[in-house]
PDB file of N, CA and C in Angstrom:
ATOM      1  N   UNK A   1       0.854  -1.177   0.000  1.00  0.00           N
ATOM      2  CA  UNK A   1       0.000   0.000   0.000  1.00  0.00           C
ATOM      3  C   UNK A   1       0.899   1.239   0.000  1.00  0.00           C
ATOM      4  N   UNK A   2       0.367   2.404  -0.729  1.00  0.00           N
ATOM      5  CA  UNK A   2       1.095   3.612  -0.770  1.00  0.00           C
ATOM      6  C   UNK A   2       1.545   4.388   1.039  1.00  0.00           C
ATOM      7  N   UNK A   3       2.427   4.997   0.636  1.00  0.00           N
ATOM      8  CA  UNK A   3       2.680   5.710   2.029  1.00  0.00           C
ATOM      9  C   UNK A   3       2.421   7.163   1.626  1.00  0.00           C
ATOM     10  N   UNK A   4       2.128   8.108   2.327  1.00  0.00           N
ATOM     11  CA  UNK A   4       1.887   9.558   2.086  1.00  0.00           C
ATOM     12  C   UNK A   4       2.359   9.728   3.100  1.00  0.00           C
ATOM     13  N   UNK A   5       2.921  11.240   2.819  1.00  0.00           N
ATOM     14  CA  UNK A   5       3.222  11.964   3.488  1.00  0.00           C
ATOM     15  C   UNK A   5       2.227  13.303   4.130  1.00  0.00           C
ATOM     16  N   UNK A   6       1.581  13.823   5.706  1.00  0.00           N
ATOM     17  CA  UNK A   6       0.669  14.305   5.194  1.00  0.00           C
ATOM     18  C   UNK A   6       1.196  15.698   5.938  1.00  0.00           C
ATOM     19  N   UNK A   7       0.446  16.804   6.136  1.00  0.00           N
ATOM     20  CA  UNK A   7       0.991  18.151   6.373  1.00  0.00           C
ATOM     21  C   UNK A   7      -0.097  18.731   7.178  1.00  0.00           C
ATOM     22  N   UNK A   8      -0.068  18.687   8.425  1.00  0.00           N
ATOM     23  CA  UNK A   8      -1.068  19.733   8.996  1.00  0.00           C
ATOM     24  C   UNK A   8      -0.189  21.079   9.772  1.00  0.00           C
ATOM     25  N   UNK A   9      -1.264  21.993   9.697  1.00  0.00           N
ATOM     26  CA  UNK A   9      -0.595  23.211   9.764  1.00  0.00           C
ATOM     27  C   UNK A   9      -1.885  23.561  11.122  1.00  0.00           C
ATOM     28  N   UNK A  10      -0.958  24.079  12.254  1.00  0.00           N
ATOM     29  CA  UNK A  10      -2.261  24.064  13.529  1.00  0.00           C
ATOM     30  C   UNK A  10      -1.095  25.163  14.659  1.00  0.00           C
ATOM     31  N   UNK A  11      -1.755  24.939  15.595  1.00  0.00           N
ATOM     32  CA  UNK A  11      -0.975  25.678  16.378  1.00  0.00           C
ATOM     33  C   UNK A  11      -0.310  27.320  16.206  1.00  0.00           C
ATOM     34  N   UNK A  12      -1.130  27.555  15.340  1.00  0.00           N
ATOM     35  CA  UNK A  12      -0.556  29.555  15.304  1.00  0.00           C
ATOM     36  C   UNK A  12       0.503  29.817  14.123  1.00  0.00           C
ATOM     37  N   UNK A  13       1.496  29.125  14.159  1.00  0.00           N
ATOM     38  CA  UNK A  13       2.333  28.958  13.344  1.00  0.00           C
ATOM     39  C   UNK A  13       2.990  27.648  12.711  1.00  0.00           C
ATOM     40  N   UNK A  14       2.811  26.429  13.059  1.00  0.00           N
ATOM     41  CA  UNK A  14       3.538  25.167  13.303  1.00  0.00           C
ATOM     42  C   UNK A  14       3.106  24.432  12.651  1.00  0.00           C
ATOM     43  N   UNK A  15       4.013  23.541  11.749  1.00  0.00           N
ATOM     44  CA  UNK A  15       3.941  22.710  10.801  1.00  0.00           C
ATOM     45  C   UNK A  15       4.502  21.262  11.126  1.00  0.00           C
ATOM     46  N   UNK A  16       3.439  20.070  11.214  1.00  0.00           N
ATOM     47  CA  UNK A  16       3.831  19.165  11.452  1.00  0.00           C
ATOM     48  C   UNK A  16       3.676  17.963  10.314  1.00  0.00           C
ATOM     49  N   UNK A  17       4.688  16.789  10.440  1.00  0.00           N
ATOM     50  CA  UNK A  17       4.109  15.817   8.998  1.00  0.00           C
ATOM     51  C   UNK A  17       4.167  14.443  10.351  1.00  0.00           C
ATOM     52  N   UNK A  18       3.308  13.761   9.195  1.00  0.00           N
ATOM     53  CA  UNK A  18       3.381  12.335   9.804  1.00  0.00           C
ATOM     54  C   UNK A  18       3.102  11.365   8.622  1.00  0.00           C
ATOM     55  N   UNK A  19       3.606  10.391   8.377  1.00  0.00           N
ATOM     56  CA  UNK A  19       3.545   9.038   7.331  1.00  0.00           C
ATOM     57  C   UNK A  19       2.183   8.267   7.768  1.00  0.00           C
ATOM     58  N   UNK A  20       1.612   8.138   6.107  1.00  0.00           N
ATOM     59  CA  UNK A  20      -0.036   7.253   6.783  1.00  0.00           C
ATOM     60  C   UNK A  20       0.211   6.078   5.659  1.00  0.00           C
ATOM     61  N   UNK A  21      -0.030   5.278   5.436  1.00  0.00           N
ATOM     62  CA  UNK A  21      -0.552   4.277   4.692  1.00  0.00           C
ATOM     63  C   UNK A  21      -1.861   4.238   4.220  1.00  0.00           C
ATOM     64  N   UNK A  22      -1.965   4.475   2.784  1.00  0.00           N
ATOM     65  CA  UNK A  22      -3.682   4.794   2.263  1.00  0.00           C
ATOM     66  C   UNK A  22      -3.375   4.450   0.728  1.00  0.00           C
ATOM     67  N   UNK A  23      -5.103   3.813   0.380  1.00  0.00           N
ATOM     68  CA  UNK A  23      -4.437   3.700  -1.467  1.00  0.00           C
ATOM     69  C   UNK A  23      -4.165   5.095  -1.979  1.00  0.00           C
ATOM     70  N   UNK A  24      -4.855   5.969  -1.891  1.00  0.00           N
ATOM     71  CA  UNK A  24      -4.434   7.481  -2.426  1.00  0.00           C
ATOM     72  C   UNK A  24      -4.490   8.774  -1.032  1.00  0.00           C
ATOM     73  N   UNK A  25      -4.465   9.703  -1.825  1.00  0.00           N
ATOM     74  CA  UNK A  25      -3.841  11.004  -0.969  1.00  0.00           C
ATOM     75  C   UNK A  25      -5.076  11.132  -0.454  1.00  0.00           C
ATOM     76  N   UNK A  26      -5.975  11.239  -0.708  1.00  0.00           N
ATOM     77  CA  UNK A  26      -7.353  12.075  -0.388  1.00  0.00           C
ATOM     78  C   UNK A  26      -8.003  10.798   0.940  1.00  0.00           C
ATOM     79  N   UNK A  27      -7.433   9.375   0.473  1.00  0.00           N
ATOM     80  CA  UNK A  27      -8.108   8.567   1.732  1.00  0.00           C
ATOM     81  C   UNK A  27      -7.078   9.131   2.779  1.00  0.00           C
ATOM     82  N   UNK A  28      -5.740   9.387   2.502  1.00  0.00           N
ATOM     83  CA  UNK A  28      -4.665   9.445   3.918  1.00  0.00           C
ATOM     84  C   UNK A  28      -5.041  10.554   4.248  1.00  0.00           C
ATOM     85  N   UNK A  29      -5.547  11.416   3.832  1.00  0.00           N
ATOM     86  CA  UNK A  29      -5.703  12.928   4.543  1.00  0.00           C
ATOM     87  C   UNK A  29      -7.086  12.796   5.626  1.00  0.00           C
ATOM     88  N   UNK A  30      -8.013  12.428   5.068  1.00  0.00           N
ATOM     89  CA  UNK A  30      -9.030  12.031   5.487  1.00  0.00           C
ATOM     90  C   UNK A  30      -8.987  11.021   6.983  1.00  0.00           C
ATOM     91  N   UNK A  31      -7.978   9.957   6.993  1.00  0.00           N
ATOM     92  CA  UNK A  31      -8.079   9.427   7.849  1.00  0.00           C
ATOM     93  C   UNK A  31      -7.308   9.752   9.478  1.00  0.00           C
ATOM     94  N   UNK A  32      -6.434  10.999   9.027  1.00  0.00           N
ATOM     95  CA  UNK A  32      -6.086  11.756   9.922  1.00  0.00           C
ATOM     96  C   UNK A  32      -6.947  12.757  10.357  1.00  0.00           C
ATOM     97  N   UNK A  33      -7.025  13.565   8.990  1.00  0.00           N
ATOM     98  CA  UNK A  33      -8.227  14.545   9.756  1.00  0.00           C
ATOM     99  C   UNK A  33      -9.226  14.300  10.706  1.00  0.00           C
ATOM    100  N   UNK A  34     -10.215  13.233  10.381  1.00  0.00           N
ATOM    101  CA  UNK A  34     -10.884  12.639  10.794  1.00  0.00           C
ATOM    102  C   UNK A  34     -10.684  11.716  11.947  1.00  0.00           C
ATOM    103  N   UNK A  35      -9.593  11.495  12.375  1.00  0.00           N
ATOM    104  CA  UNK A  35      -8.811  11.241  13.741  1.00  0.00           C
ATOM    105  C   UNK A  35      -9.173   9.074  13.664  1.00  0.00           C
ATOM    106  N   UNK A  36      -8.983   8.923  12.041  1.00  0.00           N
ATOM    107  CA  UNK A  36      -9.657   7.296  12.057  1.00  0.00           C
ATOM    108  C   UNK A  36      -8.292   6.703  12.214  1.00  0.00           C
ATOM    109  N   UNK A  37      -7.237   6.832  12.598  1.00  0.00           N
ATOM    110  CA  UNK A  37      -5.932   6.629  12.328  1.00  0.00           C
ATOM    111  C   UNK A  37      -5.016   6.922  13.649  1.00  0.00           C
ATOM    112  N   UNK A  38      -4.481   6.448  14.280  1.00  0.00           N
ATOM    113  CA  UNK A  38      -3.174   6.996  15.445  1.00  0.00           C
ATOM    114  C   UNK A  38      -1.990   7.084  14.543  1.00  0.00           C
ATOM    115  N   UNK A  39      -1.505   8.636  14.538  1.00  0.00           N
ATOM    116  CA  UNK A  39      -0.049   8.984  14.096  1.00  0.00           C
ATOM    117  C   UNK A  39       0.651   9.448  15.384  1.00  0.00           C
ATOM    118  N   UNK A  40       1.727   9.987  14.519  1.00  0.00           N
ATOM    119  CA  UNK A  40       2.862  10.623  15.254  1.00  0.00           C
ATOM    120  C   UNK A  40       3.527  11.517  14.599  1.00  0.00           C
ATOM    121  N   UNK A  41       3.072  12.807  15.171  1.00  0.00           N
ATOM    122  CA  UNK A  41       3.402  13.780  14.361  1.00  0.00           C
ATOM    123  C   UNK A  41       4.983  14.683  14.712  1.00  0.00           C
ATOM    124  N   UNK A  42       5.606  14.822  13.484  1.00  0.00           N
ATOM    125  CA  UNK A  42       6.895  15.583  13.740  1.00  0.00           C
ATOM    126  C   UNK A  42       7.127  16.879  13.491  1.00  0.00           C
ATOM    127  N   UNK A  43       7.389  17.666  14.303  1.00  0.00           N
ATOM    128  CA  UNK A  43       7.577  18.977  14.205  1.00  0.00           C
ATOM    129  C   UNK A  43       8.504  19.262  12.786  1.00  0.00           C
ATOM    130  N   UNK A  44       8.308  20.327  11.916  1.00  0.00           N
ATOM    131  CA  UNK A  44       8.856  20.502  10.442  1.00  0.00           C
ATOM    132  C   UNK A  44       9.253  21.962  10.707  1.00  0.00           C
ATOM    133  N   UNK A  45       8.855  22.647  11.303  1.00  0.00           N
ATOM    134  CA  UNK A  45       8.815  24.470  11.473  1.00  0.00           C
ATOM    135  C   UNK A  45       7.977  25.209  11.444  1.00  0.00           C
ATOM    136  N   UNK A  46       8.087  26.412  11.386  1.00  0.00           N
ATOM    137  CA  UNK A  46       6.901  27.796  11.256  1.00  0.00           C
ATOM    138  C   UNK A  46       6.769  27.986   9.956  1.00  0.00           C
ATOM    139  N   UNK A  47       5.531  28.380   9.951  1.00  0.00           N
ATOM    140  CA  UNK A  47       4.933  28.896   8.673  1.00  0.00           C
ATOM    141  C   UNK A  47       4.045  29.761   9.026  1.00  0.00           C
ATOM    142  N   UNK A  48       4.032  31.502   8.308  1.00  0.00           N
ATOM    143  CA  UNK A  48       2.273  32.352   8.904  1.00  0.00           C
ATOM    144  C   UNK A  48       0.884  31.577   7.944  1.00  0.00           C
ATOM    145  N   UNK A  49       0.100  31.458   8.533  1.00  0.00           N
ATOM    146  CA  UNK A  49      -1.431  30.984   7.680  1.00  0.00           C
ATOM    147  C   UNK A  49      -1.940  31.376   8.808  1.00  0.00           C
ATOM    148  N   UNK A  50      -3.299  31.132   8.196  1.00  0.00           N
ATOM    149  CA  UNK A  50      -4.844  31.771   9.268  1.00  0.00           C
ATOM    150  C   UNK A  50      -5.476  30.305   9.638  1.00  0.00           C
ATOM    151  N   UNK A  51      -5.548  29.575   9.474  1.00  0.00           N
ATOM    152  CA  UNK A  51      -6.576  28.493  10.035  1.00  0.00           C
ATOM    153  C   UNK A  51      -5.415  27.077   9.809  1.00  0.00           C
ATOM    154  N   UNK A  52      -6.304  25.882  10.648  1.00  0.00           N
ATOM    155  CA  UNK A  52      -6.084  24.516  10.413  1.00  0.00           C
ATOM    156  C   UNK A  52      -5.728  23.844   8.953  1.00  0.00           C
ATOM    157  N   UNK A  53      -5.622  23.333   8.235  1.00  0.00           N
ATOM    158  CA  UNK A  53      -5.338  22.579   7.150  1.00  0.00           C
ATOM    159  C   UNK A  53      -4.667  21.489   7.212  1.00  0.00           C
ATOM    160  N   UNK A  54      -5.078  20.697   6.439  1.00  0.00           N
ATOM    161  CA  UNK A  54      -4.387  19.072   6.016  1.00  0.00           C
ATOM    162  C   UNK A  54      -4.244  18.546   4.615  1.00  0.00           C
ATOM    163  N   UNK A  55      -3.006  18.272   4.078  1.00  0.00           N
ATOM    164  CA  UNK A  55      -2.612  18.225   2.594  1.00  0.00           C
ATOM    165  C   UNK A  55      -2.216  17.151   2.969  1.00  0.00           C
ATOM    166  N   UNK A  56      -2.171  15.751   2.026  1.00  0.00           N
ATOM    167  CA  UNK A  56      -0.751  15.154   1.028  1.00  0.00           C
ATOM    168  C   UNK A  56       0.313  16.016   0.781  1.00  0.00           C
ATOM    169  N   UNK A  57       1.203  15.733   0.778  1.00  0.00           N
ATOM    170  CA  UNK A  57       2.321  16.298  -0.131  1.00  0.00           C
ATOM    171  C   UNK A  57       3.375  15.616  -0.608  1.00  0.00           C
ATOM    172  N   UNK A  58       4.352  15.748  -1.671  1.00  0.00           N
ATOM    173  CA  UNK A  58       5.159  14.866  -2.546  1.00  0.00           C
ATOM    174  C   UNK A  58       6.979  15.252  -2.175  1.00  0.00           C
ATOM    175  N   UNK A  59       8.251  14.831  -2.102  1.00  0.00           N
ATOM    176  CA  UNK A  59       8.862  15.092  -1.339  1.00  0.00           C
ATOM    177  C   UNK A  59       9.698  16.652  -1.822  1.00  0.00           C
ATOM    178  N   UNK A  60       8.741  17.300  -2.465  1.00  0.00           N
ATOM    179  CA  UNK A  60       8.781  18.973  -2.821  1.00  0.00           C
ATOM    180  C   UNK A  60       8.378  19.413  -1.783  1.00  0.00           C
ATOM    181  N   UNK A  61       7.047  19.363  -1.034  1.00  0.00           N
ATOM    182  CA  UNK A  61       6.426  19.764  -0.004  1.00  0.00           C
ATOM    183  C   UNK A  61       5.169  20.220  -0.823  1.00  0.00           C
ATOM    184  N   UNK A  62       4.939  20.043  -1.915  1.00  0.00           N
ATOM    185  CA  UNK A  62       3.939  20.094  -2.908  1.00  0.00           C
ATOM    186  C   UNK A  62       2.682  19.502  -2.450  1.00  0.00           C
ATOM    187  N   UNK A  63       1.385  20.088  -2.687  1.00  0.00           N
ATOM    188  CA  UNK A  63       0.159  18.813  -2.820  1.00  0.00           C
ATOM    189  C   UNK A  63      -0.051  17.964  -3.742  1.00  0.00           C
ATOM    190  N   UNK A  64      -0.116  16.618  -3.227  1.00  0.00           N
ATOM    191  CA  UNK A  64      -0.318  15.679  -4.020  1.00  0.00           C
ATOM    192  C   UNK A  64      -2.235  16.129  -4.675  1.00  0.00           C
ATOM    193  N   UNK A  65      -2.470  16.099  -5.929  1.00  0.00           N
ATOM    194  CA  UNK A  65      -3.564  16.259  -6.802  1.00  0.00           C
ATOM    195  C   UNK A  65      -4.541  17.671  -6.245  1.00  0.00           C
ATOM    196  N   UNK A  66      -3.823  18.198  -5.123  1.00  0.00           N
ATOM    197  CA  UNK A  66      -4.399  19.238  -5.102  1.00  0.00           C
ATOM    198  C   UNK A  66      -6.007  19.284  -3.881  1.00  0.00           C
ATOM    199  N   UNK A  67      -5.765  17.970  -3.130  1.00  0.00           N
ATOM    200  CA  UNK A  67      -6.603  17.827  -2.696  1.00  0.00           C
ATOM    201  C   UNK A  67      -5.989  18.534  -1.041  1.00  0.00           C
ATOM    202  N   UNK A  68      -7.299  18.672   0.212  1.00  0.00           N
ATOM    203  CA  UNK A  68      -6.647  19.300   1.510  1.00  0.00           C
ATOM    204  C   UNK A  68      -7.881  19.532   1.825  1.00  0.00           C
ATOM    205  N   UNK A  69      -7.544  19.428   3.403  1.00  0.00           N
ATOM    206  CA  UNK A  69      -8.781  19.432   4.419  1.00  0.00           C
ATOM    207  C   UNK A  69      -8.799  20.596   5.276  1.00  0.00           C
ATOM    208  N   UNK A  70      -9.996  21.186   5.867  1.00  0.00           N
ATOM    209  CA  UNK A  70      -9.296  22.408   6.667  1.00  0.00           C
ATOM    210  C   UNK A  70      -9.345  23.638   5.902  1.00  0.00           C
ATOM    211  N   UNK A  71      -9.011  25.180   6.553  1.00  0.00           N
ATOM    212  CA  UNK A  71      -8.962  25.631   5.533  1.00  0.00           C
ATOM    213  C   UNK A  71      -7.222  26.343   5.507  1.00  0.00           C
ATOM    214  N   UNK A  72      -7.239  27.964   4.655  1.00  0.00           N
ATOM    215  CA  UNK A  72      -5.449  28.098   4.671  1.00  0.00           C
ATOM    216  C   UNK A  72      -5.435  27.971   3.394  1.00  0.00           C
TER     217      UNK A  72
END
C-alpha cells in the first residue's frame, strides 16, 4: 500500500508531517483529519497561515492532486 506523506498546519504557526498508509492522498488525509488513524506527528517548522489545514504532499512539499482538508 502507498505511504503519504501528510501536512497539517495548527498551532498559530507550526507545521507538522506524519507518514499514513492509504491507497491514495485524499483517503490518507481524510483518515487523519478525521482522527480514524493513530499517528505521530513531527515537528517541520513555522509557517504564517490563518486556520487549520491538512494536505498530502510529494517530497517537494507540494500537494499531491491538489486535494486538503481544513482551511489556509
Amino acid at each position: 500500500m502507498p505511504k503519504f506523506t501528510i501536512l497539517s498546519r495548527v498551532d498559530a504557526y507550526a507545521d507538522y508531517t506524519c507518514e499514513v498508509e492509504a491507497l491514495t492522498a485524499k483517503e490518507a488525509v481524510d483518515l487523519v483529519y478525521n482522527g480514524l488513524i493513530k499517528v505521530t506527528w513531527t515537528p517541520q517548522g513555522v509557517v504564517e497561515f490563518d486556520a487549520v489545514r491538512m494536505s498530502a504532499i510529494d517530497a517537494d512539499g507540494e500537494d499531491i492532486d491538489g486535494y486538503a482538508r481544513g482551511e489556509g
